[in-house]
Protein backbone atom coordinates (compact mmCIF):
# COMPACT_ATOMS: atom_id res chain seq x y z
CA UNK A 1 10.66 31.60 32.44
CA UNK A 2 13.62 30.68 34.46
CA UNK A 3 13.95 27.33 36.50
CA UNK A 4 13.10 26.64 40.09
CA UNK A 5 14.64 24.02 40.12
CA UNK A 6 17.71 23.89 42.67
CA UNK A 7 20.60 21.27 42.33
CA UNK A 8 20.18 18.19 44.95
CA UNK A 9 22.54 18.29 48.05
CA UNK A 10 25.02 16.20 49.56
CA UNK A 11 27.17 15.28 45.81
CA UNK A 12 30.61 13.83 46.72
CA UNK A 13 33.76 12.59 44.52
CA UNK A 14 34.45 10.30 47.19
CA UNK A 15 33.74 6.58 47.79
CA UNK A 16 32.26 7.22 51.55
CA UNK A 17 29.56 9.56 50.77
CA UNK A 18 27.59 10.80 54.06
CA UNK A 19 24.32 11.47 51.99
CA UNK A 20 23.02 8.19 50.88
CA UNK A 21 19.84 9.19 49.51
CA UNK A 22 21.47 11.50 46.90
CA UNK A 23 24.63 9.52 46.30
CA UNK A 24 26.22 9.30 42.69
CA UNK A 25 25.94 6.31 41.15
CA UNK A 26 29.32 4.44 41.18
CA UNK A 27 29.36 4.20 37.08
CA UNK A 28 29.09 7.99 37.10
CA UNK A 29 32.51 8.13 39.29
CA UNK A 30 36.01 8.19 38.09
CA UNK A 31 37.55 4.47 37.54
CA UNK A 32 39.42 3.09 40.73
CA UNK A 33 42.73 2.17 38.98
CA UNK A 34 44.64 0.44 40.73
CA UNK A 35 47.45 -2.59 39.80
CA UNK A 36 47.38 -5.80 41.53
CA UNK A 37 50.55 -7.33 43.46
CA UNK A 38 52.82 -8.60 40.70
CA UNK A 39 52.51 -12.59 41.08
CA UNK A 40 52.92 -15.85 39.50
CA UNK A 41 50.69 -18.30 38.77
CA UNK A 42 51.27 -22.02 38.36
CA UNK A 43 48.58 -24.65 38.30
CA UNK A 44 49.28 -27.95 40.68
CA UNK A 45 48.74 -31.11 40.55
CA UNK A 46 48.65 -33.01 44.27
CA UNK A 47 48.74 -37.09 44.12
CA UNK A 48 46.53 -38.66 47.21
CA UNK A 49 48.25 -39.72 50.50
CA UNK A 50 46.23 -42.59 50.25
CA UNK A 51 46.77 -43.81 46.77
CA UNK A 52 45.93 -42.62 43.53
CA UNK A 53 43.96 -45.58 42.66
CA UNK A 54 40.23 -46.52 44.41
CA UNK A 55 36.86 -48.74 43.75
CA UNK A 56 33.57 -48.59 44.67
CA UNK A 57 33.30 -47.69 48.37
CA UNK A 58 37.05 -46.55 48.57
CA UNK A 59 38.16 -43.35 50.11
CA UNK A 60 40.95 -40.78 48.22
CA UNK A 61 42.79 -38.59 51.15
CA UNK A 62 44.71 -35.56 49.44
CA UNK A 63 46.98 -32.94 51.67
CA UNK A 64 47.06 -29.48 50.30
CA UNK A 65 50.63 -28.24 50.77
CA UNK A 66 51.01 -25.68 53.41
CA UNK A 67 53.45 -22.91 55.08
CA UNK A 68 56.21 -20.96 53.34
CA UNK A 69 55.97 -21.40 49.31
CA UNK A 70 52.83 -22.90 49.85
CA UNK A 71 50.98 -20.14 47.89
CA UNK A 72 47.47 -18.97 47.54
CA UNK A 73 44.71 -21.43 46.40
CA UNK A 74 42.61 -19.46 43.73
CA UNK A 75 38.55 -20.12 45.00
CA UNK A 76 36.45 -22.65 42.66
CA UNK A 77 39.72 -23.51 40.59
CA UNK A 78 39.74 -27.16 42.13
CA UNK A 79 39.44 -30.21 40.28
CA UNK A 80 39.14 -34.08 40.42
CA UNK A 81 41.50 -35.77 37.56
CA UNK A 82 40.80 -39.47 37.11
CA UNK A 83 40.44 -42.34 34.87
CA UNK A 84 37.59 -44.08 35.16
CA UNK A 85 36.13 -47.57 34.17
CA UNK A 86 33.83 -49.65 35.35
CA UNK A 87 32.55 -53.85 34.72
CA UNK A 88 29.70 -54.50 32.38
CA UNK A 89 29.58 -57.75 30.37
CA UNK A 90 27.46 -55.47 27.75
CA UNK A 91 25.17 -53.24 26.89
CA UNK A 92 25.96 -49.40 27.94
CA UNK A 93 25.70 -47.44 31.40
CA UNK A 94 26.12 -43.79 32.54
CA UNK A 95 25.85 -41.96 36.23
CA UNK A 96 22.73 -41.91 38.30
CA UNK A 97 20.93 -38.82 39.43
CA UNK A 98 18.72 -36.63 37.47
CA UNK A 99 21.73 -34.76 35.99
CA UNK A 100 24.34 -37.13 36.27
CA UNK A 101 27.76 -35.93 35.86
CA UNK A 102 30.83 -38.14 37.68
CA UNK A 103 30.00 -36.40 40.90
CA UNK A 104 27.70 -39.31 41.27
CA UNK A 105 30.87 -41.78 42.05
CA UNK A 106 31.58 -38.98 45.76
CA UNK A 107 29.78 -40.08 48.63
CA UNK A 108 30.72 -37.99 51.46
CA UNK A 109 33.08 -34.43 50.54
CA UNK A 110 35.24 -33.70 53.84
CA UNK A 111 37.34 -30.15 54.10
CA UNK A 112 39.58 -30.07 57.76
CA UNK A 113 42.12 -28.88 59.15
CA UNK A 114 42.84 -31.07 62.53
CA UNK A 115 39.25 -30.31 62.90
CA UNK A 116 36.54 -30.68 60.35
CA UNK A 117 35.66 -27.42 58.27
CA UNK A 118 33.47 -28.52 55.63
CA UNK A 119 31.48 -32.24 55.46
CA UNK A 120 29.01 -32.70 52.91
CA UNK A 121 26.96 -36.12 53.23
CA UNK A 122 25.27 -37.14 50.24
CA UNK A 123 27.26 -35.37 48.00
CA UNK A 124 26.39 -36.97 44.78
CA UNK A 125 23.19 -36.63 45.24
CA UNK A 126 23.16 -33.15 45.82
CA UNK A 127 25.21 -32.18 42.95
CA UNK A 128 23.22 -34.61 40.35
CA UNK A 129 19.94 -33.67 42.14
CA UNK A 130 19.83 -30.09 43.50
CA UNK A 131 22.54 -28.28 42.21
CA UNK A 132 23.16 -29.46 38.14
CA UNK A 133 18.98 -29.57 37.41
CA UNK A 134 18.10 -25.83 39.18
CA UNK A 135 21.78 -23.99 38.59
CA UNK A 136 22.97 -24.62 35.46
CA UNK A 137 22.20 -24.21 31.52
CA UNK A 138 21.77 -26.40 29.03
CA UNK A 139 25.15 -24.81 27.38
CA UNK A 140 26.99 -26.24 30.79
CA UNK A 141 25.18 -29.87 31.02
CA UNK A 142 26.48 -30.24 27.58
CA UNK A 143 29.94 -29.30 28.91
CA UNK A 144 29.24 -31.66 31.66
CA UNK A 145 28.74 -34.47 29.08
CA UNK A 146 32.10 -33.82 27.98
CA UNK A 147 34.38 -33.26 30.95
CA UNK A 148 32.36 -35.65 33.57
CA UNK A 149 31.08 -38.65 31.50
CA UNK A 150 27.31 -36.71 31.96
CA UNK A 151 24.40 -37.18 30.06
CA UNK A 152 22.61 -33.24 30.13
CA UNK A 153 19.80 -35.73 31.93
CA UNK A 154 18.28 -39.03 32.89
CA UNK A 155 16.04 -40.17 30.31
CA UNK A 156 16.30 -43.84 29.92
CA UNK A 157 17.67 -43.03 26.43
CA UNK A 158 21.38 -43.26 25.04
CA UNK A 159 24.36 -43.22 28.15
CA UNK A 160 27.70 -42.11 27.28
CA UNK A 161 29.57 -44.81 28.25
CA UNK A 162 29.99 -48.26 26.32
CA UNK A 163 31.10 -51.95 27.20
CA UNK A 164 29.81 -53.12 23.85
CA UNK A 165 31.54 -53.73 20.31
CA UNK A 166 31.25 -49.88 19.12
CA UNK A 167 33.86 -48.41 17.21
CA UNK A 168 35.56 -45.63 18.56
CA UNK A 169 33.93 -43.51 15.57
CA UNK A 170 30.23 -44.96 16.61
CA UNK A 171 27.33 -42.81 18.12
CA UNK A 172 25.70 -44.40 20.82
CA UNK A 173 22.28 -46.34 20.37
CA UNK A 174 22.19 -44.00 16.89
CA UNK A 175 23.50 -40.85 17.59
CA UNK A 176 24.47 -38.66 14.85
CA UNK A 177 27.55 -36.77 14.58
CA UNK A 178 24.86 -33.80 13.90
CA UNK A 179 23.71 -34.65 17.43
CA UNK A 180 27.17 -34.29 18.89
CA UNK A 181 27.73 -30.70 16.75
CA UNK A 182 24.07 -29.62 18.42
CA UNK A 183 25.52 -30.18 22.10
CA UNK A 184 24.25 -34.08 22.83
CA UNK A 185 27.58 -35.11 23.39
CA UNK A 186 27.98 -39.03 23.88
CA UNK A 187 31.10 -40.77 24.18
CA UNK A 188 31.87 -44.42 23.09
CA UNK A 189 34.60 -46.92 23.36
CA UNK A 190 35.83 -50.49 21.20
CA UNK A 191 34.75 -53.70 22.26
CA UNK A 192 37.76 -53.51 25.15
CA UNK A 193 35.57 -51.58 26.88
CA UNK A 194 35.34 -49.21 29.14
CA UNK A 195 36.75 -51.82 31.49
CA UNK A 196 39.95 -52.15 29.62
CA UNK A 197 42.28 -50.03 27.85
CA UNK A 198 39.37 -47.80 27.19
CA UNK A 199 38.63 -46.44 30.63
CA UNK A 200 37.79 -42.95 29.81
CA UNK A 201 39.51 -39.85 31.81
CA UNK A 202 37.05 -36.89 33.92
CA UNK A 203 37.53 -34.12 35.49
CA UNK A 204 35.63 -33.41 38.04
CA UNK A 205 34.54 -29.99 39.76
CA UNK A 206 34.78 -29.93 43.60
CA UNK A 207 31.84 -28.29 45.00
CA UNK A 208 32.48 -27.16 48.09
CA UNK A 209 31.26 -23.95 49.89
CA UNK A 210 34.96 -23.35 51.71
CA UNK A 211 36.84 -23.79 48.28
CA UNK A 212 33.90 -22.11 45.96
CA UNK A 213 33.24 -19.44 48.84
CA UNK A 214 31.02 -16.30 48.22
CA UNK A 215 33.69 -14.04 48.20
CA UNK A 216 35.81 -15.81 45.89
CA UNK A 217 38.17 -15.47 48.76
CA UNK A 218 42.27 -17.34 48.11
CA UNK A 219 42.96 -20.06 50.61
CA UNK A 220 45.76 -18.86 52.07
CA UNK A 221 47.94 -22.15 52.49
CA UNK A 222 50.90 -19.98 52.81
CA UNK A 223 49.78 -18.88 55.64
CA UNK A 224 48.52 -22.39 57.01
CA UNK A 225 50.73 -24.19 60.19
CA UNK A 226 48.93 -27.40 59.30
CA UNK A 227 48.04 -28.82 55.85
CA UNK A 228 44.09 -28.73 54.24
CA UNK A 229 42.75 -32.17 53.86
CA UNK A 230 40.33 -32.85 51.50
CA UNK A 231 39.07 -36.53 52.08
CA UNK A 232 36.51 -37.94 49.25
CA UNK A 233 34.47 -40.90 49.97
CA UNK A 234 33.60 -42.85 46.91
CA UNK A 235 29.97 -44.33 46.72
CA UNK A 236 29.22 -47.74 46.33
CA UNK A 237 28.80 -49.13 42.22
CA UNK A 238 24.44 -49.03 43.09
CA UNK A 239 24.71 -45.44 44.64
CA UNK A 240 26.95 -43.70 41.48
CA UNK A 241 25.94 -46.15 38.19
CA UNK A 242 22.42 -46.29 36.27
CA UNK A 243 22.43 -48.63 33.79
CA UNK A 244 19.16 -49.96 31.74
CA UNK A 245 19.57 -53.25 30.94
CA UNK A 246 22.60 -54.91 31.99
CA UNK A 247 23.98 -54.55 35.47
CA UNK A 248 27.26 -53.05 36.09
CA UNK A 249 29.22 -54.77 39.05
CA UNK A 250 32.17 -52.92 39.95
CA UNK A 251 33.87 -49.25 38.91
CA UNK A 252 37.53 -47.90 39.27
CA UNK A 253 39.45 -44.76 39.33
CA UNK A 254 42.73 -45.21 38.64
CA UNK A 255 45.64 -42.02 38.56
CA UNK A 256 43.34 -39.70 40.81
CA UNK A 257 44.74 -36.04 41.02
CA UNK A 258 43.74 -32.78 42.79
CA UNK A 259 44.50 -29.75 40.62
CA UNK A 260 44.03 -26.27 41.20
CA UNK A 261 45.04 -23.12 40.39
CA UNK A 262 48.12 -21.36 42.66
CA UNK A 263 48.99 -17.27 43.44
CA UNK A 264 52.23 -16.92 44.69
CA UNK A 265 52.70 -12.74 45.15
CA UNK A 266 56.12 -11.26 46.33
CA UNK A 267 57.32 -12.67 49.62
CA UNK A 268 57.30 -8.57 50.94
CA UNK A 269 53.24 -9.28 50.80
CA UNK A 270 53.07 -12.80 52.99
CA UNK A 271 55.70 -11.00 55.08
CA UNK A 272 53.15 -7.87 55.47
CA UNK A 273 50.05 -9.85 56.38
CA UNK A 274 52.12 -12.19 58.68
CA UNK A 275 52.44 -9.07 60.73
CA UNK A 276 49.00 -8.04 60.50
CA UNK A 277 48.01 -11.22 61.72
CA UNK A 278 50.55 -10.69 64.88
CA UNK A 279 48.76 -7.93 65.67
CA UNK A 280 45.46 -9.45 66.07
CA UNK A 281 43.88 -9.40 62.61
CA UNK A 282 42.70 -12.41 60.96
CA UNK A 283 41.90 -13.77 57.60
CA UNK A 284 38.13 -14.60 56.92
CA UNK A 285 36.70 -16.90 54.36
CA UNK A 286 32.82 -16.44 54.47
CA UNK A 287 31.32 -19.51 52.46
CA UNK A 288 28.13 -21.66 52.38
CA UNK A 289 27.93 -25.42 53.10
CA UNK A 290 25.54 -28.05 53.81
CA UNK A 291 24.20 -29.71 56.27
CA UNK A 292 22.08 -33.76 54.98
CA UNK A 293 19.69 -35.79 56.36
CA UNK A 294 17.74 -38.82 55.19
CA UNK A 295 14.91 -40.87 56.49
CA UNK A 296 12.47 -42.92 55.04
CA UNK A 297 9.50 -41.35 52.42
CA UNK A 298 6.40 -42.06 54.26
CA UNK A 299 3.19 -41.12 52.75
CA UNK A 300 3.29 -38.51 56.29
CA UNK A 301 6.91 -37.56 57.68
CA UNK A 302 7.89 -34.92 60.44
CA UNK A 303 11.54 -34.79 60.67
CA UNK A 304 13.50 -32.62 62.57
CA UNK A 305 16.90 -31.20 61.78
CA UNK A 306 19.21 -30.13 64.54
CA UNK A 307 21.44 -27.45 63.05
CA UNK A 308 22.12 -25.01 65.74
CA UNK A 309 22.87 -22.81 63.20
CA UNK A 310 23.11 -18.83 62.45
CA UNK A 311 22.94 -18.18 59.58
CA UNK A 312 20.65 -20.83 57.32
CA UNK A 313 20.11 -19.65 53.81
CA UNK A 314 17.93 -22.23 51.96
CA UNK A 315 16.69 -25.87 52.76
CA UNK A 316 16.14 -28.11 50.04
CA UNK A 317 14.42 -31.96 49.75
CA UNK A 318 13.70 -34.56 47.58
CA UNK A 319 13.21 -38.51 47.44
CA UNK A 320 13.99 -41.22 45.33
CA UNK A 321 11.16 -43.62 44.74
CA UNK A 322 12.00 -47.34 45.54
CA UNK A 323 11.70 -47.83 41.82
CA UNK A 324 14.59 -45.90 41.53
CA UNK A 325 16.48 -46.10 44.73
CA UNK A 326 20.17 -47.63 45.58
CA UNK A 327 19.51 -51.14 46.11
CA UNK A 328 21.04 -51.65 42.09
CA UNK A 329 23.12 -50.35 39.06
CA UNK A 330 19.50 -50.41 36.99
CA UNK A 331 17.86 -47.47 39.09
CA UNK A 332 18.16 -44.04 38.39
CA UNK A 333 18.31 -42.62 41.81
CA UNK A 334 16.26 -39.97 40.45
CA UNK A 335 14.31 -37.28 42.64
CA UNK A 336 10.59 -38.36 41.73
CA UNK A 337 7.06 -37.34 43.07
CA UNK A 338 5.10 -40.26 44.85
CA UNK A 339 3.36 -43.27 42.85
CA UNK A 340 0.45 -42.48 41.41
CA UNK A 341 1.28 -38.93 41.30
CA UNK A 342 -1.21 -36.56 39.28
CA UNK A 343 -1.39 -33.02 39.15
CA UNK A 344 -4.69 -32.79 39.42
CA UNK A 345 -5.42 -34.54 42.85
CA UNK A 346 -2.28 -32.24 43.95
CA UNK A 347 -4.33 -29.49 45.60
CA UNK A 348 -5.65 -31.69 48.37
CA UNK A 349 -3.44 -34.31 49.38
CA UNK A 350 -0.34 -32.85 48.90
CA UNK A 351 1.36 -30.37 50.90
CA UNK A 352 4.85 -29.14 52.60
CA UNK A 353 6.10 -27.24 55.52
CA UNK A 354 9.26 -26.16 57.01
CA UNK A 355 9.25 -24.77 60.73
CA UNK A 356 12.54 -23.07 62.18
CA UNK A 357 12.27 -23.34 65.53
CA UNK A 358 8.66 -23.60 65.58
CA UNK A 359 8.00 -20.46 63.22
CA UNK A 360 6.32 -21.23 59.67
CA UNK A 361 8.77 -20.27 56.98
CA UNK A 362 6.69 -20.33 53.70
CA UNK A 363 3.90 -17.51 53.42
CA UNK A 364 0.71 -19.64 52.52
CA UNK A 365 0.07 -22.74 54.49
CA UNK A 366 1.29 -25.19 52.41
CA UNK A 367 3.62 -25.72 49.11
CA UNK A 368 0.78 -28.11 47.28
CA UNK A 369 0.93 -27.78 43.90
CA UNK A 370 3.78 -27.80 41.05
CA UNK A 371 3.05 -24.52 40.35
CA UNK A 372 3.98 -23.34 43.83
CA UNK A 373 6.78 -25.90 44.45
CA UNK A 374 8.92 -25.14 41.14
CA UNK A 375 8.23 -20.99 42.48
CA UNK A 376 9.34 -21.62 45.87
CA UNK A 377 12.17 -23.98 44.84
CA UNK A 378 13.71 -21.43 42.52
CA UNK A 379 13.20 -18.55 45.28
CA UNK A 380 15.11 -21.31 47.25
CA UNK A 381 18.31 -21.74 44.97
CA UNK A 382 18.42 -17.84 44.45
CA UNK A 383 18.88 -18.08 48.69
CA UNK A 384 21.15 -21.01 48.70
CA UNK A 385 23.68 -20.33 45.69
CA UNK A 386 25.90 -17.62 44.90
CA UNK A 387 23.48 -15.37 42.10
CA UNK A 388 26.61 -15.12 40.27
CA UNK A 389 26.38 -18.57 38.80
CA UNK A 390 22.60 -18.79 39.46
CA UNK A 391 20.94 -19.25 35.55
CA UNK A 392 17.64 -19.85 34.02
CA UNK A 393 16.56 -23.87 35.55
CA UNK A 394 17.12 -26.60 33.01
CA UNK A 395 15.06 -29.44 33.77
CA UNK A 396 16.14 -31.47 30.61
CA UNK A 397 18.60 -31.56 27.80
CA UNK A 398 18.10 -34.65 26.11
CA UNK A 399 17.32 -34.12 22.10
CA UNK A 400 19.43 -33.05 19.48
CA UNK A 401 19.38 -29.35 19.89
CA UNK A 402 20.25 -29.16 23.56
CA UNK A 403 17.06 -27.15 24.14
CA UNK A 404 15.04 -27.46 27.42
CA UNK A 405 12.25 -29.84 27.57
CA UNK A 406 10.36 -29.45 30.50
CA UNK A 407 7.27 -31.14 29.27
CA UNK A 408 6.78 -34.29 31.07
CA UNK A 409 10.25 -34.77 32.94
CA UNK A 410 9.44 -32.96 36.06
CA UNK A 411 7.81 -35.48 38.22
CA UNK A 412 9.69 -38.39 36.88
CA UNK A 413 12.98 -36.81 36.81
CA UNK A 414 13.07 -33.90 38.97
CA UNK A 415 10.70 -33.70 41.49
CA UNK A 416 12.31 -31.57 44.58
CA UNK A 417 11.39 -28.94 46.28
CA UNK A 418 12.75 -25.68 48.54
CA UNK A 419 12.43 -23.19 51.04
CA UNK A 420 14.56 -19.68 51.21
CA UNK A 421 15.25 -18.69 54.51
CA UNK A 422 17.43 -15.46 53.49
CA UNK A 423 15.98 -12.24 54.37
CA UNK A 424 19.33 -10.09 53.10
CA UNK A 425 20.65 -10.59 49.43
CA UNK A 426 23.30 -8.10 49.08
CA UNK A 427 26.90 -9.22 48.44
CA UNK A 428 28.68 -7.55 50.67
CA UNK A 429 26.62 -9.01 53.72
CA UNK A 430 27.66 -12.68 55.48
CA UNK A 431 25.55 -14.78 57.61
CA UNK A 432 22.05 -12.93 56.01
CA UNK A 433 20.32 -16.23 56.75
CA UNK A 434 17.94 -17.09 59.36
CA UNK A 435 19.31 -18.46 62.95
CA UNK A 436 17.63 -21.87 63.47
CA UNK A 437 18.67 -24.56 66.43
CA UNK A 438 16.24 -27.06 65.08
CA UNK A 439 14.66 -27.08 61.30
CA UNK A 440 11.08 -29.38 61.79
CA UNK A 441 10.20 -30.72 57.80
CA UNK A 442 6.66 -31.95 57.35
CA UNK A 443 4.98 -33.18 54.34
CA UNK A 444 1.84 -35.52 53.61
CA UNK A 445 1.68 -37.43 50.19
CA UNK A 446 0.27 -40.08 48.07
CA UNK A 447 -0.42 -43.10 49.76
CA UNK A 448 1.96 -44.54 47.51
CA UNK A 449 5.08 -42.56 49.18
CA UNK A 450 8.09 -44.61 49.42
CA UNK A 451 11.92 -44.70 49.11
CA UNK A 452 14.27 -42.45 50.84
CA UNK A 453 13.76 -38.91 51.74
CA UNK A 454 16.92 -36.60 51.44
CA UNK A 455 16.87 -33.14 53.02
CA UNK A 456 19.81 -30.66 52.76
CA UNK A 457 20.22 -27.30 54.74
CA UNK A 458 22.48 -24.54 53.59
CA UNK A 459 24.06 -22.33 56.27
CA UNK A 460 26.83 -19.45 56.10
CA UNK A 461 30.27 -19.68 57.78
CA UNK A 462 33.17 -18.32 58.59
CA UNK A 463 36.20 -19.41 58.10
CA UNK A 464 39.35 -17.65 60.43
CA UNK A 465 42.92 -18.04 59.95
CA UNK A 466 44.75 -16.15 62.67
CA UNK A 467 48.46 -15.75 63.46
CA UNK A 468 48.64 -20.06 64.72
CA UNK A 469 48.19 -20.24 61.19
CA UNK A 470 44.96 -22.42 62.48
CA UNK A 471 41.76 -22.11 60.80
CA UNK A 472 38.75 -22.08 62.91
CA UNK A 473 35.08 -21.91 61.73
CA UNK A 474 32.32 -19.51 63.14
CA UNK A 475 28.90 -20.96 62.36
């Protein structure tokens, strides 16, 4: 019996196949081989124009360099380098936020050129809050522990930081070294303190859309006519420190450095793109950033967000309680539900909405249960963050085995929420969000709602650098 079947039309070799339907699957073409520009690769270290030394409430101004030699700033290579201490007459202390990492001690993140590119308002908050708890692994919060004086999470047990008489070989409030092999990493200093000669040194990712972008696009600051400032606003000591018993009263970072990594190809390729760029092309950075808000938690609250925006990908809220808000060094400026919070009354007097420009973004009429705001927060972060780095939510750390334990943490520890607003997910697409003027939050809660609301909006860019050597920003 011989075969009917006839072979399916429209098979190409090449990449720009006119028949879709029936194309061949890239991993069934030939490799593209192809060798890269031969270039060098250094990694620099930039000193602030405004000092290298800063306390609570300070701000750190660093100039990227710019023009010929410059180079090519590799995307989501940048760093903070410090040395950090802080004053505590005993006891021990770490960073506040639900998981706290150094990025606690930034206020405000600023990216401009002449005009501003990138600002990021309630930075540490975000990071400790929304991006660390929902984007990371327990594998990284350990590695957080390490490099940014974290804890994996806040839960009112052992901090990593000590102004008391422990050796330099001790284990915090009776850590084991086993802990520290199983990923609970704790650090601990002599009875100087972490005040004194023991001030402990971070480093300290920058997370910012233009220098993390999408594309992991270089910043071309060889082809810049004006340098990239990157301005940091430090928080003040109740905003960044959590401490449980004993107050802490004032932090420093002393010997503050911006590294990064640097390309610098053959001066025939700057020459070559120079000339593209005289003929009317540009270079284009699309990238993600965020705009904040706050107001006050009311057991009711119907805020509007003016964003005039078009392209937002994901908004994203959450509040700390006044038991745990920035009025003091022994609050955990945690994201928490509302007092008196119990799942089981959820289903009636708790809901949320989000309305872009009058339109109802989330299916079902309200988000009112933890069920449906842990679903809708993670369809959120898979809208707002590149799915690259996107991993399986870790809501806590703490043990001695660095597994997740969920069980009890989410409410106290890390109770926010999120809408995704991004129709389009593929990766070679920019601005697939949704255009939105004015983004209208509402939410009713326990009676016992209190504290400070924080809302945060993520909307695509783009960033153009044309022959002035100017960057401006299409939003």
């Amino acid at each position: 019996m011989s075969s009917s079947i006839s072979p399916l039309k429209g098979y190409a070799i090449e990449m720009d196949q006119k028949d879709e339907v029936n194309a061949i699957p890239r991993s069934m073409l030939p490799a593209r081989i192809a060798r890269p520009v031969q270039s060098t690769k250094s990694i620099k270290n930039i000193t602030p124009i405004s000092g290298s030394s800063i306390t609570s409430g300070g701000q750190t101004t660093v100039q990227l360099p710019f023009g010929a030699g410059a180079g090519y700033m590799k995307a989501g290579s940048a760093y903070l380098r410090f040395r950090f201490s802080a004053t505590q007459t005993a006891d021990e202390f770490g960073f506040a936020g639900s998981c706290p990492s150094a990025s606690s001690l930034i206020q405000r993140l600023t990216v401009a050129q002449n005009n501003n590119v990138e600002l990021i308002n309630e930075y540490g908050k975000l990071v400790s809050n929304i991006i660390l708890p929902y984007c990371t692994s327990a594998s990284y919060q350990n590695n957080v522990a390490l490099m940014e004086g974290g804890l994996g999470s806040n839960a009112y047990l052992s901090f990593p930081l000590s102004s008391g008489a422990l050796g330099t070989t001790a284990y915090v409030a009776g850590r084991t070294q086993q802990d520290c092999i199983l990923g609970d990493v704790r650090q601990t200093f002599n009875s100087t303190g972490v005040g004194g000669a023991q001030a402990v040194e971070l480093s300290v990712p920058i997370y910012s859309g233009l220098l993390n972008n999408k594309e992991l696009s270089f910043i071309p600051l060889e082809l810049m006519s004006s340098p990239l400032t990157i301005t940091f606003d430090w928080a003040t000591v109740n905003n960044a420190i959590f401490a449980l018993t004993t107050a802490v009263s004032e932090y420093a970072c002393s010997a503050i450095q911006l590294v990064y990594e640097s390309v610098s190809p053959p001066v025939e390729y700057t020459n070559e793109l120079r000339a593209g760029l005289m003929q009317g092309r540009v270079w284009s950075i699309p990238y993600c950033s965020v705009i904040s808000a706050q107001t006050q938690n009311n057991s009711s609250v119907s805020y509007n967000m003016s964003l005039n925006a078009s392209s937002v990908d994901a908004f994203f809220f959450g509040a700390t309680q006044s038991f745990n808000a920035n009025t003091s060094t022994l609050t955990s400026k945690v994201f928490a539900s509302a007092t008196g919070s119990s799942i089981a009354g959820d289903f009636t007097t708790v809901n949320r909405r989000l309305y872009a420009d009058g339109n109802l973004i989330n299916s079902v009429p309200s988000l009112n249960s933890d069920t449906m705001l842990v679903r809708e927060m993670l369809r959120a972060v898979e809208g707002g963050f590149v799915s690259d780095v996107y991993q399986t939510p870790c809501f806590s750390t703490v043990g001695n085995n660095g597994a997740v334990a969920q069980v009890g943490t989410l409410r106290g520890q890390f109770y926010a929420g999120g809408f995704n607003l991004k129709p389009f997910f593929e990766e070679n697409l920019c601005m697939a969000g949704t255009p939105v003027s004015v983004l209208n939050f509402q939410k009713d809660d326990y009676s016992g709602s209190d504290g400070i609301l924080y809302m945060y909006a993520f909307t695509s860019a783009i960033a153009i650098i044309d022959a002035s050597g100017a960057i401006s920003v299409i939003r």
